[in-house]
Structure formats: structure tokens, C-alpha cells
N, C-alpha and C. Protein backbone atom coordinates (compact mmCIF):
# COMPACT_ATOMS: atom_id res chain seq x y z
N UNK A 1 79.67 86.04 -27.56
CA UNK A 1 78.82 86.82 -26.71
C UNK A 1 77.61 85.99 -26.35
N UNK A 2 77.07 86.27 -25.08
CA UNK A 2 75.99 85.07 -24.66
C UNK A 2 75.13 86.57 -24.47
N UNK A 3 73.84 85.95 -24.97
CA UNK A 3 72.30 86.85 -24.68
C UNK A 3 71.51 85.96 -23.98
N UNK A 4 70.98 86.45 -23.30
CA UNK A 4 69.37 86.13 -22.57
C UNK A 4 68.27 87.01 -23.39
N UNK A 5 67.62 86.15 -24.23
CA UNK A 5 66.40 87.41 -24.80
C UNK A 5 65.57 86.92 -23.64
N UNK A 6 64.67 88.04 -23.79
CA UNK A 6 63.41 88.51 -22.92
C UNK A 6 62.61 86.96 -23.08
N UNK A 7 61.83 86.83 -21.73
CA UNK A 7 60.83 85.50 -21.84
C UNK A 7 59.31 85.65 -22.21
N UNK A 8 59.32 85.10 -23.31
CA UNK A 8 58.12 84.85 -24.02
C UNK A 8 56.93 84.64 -22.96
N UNK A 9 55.82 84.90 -22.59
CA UNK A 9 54.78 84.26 -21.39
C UNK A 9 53.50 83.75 -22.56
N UNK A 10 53.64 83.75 -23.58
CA UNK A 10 52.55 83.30 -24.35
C UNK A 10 52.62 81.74 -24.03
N UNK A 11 51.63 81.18 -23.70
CA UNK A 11 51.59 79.41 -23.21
C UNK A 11 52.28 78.61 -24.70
N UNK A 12 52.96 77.50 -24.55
CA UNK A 12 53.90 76.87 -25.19
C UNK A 12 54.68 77.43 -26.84
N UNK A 13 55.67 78.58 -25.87
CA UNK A 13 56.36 79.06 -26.76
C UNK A 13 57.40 78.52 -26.47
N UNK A 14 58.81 78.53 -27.68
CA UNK A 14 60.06 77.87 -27.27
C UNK A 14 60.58 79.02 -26.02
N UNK A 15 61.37 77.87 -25.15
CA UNK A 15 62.08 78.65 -24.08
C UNK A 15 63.11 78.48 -23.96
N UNK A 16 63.81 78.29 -25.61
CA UNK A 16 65.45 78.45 -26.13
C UNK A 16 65.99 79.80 -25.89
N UNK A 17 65.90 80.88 -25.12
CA UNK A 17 66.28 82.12 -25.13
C UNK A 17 67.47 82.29 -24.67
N UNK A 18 68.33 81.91 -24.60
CA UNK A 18 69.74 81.94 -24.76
C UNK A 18 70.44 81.71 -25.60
N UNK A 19 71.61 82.86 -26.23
CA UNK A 19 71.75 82.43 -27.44
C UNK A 19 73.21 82.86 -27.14
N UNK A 20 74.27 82.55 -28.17
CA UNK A 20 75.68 82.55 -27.82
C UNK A 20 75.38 82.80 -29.39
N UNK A 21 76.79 83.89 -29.68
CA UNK A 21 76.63 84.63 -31.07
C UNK A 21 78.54 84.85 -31.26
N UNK A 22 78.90 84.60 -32.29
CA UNK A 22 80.08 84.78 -32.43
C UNK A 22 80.86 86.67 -33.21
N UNK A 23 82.00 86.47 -33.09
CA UNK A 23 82.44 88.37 -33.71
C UNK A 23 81.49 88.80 -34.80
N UNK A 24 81.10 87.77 -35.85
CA UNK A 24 80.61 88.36 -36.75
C UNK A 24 79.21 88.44 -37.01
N UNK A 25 78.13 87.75 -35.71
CA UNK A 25 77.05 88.08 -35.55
C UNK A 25 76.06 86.64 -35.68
N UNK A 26 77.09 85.35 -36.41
CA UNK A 26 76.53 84.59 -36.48
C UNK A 26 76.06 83.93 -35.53
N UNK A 27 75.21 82.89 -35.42
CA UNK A 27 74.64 82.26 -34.19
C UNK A 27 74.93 80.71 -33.93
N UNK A 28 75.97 80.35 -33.49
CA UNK A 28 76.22 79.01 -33.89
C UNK A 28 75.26 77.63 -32.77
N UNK A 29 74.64 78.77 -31.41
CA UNK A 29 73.93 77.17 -30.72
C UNK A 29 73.15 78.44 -29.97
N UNK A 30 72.30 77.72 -30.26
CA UNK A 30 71.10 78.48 -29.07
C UNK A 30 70.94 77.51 -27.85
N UNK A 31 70.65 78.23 -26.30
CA UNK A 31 70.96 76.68 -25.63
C UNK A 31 69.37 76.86 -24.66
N UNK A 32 69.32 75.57 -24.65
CA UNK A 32 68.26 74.91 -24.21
C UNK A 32 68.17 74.59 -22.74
N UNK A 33 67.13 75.26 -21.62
CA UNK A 33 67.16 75.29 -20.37
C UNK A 33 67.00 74.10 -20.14
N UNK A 34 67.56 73.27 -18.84
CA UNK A 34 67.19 72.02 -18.21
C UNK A 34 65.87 71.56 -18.18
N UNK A 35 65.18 71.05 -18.84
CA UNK A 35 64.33 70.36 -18.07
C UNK A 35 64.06 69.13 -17.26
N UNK A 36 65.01 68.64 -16.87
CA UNK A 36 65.41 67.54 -15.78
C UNK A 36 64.80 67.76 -14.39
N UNK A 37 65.15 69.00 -14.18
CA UNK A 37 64.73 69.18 -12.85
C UNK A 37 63.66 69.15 -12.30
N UNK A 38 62.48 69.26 -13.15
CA UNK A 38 60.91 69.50 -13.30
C UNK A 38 60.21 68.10 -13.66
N UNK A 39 59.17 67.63 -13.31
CA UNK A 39 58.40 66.81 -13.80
C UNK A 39 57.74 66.95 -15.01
N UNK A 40 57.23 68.00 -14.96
CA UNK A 40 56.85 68.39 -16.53
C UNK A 40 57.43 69.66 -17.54
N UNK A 41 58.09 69.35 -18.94
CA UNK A 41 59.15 70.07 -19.36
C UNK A 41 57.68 71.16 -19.83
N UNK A 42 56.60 71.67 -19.63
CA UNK A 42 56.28 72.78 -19.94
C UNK A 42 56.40 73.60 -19.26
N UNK A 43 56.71 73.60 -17.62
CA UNK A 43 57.01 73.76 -16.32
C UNK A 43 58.33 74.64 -17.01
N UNK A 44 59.03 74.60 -17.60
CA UNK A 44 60.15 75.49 -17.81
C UNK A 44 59.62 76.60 -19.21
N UNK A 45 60.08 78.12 -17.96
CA UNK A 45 59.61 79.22 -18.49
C UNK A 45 60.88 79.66 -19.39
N UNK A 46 62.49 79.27 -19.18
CA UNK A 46 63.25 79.87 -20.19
C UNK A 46 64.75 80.39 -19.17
N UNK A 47 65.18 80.65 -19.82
CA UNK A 47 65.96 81.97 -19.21
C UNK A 47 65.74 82.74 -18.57
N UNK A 48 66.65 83.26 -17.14
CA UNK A 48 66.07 84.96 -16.67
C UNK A 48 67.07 85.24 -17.03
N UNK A 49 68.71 84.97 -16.04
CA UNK A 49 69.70 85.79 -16.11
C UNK A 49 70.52 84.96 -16.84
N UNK A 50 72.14 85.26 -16.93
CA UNK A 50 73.16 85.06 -17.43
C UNK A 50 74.30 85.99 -16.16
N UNK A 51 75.11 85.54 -15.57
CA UNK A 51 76.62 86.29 -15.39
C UNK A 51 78.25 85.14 -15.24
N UNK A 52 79.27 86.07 -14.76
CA UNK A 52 79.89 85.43 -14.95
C UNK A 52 80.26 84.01 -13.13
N UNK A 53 80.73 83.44 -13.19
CA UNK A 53 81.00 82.83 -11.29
C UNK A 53 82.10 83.50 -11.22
N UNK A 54 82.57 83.24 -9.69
CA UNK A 54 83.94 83.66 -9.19
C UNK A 54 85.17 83.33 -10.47
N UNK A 55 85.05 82.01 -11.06
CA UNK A 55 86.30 81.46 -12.02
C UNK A 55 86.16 82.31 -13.18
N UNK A 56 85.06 82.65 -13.60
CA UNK A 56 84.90 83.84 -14.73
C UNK A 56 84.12 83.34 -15.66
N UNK A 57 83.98 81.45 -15.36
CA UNK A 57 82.77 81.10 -16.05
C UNK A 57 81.32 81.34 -16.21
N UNK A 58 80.47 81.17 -17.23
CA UNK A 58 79.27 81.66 -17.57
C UNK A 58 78.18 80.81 -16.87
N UNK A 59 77.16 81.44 -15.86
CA UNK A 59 76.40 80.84 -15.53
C UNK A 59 74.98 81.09 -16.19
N UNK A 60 74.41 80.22 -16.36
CA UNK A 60 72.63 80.53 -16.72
C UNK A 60 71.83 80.14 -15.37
N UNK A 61 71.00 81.39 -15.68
CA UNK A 61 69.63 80.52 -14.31
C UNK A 61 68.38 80.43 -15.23
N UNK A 62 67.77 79.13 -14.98
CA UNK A 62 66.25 78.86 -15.43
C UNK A 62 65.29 79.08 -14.54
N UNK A 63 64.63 80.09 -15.16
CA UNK A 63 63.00 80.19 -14.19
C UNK A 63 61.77 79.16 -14.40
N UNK A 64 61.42 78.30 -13.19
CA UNK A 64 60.43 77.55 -13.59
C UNK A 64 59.02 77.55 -13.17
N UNK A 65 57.68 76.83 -13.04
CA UNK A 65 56.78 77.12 -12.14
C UNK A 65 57.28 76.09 -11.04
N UNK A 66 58.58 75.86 -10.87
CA UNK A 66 58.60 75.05 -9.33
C UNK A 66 59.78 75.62 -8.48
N UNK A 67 60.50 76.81 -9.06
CA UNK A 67 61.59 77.44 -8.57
C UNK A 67 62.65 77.63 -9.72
N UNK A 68 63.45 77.80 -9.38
CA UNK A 68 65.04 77.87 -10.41
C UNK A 68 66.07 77.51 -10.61
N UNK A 69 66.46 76.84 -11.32
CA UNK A 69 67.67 76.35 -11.45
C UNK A 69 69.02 76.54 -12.47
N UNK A 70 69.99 76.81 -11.65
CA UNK A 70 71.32 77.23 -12.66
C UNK A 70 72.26 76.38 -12.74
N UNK A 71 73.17 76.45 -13.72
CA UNK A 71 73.99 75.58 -14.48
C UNK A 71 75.15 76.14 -15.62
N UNK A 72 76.25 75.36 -15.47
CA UNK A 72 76.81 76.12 -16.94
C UNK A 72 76.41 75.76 -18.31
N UNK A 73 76.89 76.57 -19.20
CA UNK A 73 76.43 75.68 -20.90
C UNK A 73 77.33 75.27 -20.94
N UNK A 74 76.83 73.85 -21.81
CA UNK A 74 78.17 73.30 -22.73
C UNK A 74 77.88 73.71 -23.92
N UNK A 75 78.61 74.58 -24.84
CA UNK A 75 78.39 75.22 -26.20
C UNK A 75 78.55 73.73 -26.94
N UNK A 76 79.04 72.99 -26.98
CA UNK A 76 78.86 71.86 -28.50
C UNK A 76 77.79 71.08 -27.96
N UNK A 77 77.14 70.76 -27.10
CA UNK A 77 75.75 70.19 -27.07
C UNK A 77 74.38 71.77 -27.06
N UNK A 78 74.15 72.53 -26.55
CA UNK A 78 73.52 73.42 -26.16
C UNK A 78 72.85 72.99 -25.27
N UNK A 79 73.05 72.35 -24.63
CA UNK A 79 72.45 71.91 -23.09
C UNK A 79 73.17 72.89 -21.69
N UNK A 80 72.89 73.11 -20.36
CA UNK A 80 73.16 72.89 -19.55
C UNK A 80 73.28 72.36 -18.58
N UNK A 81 74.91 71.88 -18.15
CA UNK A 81 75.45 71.35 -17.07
C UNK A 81 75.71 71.78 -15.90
N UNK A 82 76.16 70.31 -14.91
CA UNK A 82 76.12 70.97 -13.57
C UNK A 82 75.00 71.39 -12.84
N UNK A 83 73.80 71.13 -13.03
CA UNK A 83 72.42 71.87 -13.23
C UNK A 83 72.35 71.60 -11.47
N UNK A 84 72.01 72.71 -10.97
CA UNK A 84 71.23 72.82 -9.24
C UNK A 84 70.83 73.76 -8.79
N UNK A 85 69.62 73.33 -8.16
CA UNK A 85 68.41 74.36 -7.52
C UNK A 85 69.47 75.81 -7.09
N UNK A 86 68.56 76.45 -7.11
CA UNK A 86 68.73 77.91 -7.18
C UNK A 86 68.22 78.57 -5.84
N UNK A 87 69.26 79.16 -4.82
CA UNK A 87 68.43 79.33 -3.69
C UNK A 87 68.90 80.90 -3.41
């Protein structure tokens, strides 16, 4: 199961808020928004959404102070891939 918790706005809190949780509740990768796209990684506010694409894969979108950008996760790194502006 993939969560989006709610975004923290307190100034430099983690903006790991995506979390992927398995049947029995455990948490095996929390995933970490792009900061590539941004010049400066405090510039990334976190997570907004989560759904699925047309293929049924899981998309994340990152909210930033320069716009947004979405991507899929890769669960064994906790990064996201594929990463592009959000229009």
C-alpha cells in the first residue's frame, strides 16, 4: 500500500512523506521526492498526490517552490524515476 502523509510546512522538516507499507503494516522504504529538478533541495516541499497511470502504475507528484514534478518510485532504491515537470 503506498501513502502520501500530509505535508509538514514547518521550515526544514523531512519531505520523505511517502511511504509504501506492506500486508502486515510494516514499512519497508519510505521514498524520497526528486530533488534534481530544483536548484536548491530545500525548494522541495514533499509529496501532494499519489494515483495510479493509464498502465496501472503508481505515480507520485512533488510540490515545489518552482512548480511540480512527477515520476514513478523505484521501491529498492526509494527514489523517484522518470522524473518530469508537471503541467
Amino acid at each position: 500500500m503506498l501513502v502520501v502523509e500530509a505535508l509538514d510546512d514547518t521550515p526544514y522538516t523531512p519531505t520523505d512523506n511517502a511511504v509504501v507499507y506492506e500486508a502486515d503494516g510494516t514499512e519497508p522504504v519510505r521514498l524520497a521526492p526528486p530533488r534534481d529538478p530544483v536548484a536548491e533541495p530545500s525548494w522541495v516541499f514533499g509529496f501532494s498526490t499519489a494515483h495510479l497511470d493509464a498502465r496501472g502504475r503508481p505515480v507520485l507528484v512533488a510540490a515545489t517552490q518552482v512548480g511540480d514534478f512527477w515520476g514513478h518510485p523505484d521501491l529498492e532504491s526509494g527514489t523517484i524515476v522518470d522524473v518530469q515537470e508537471w503541467c
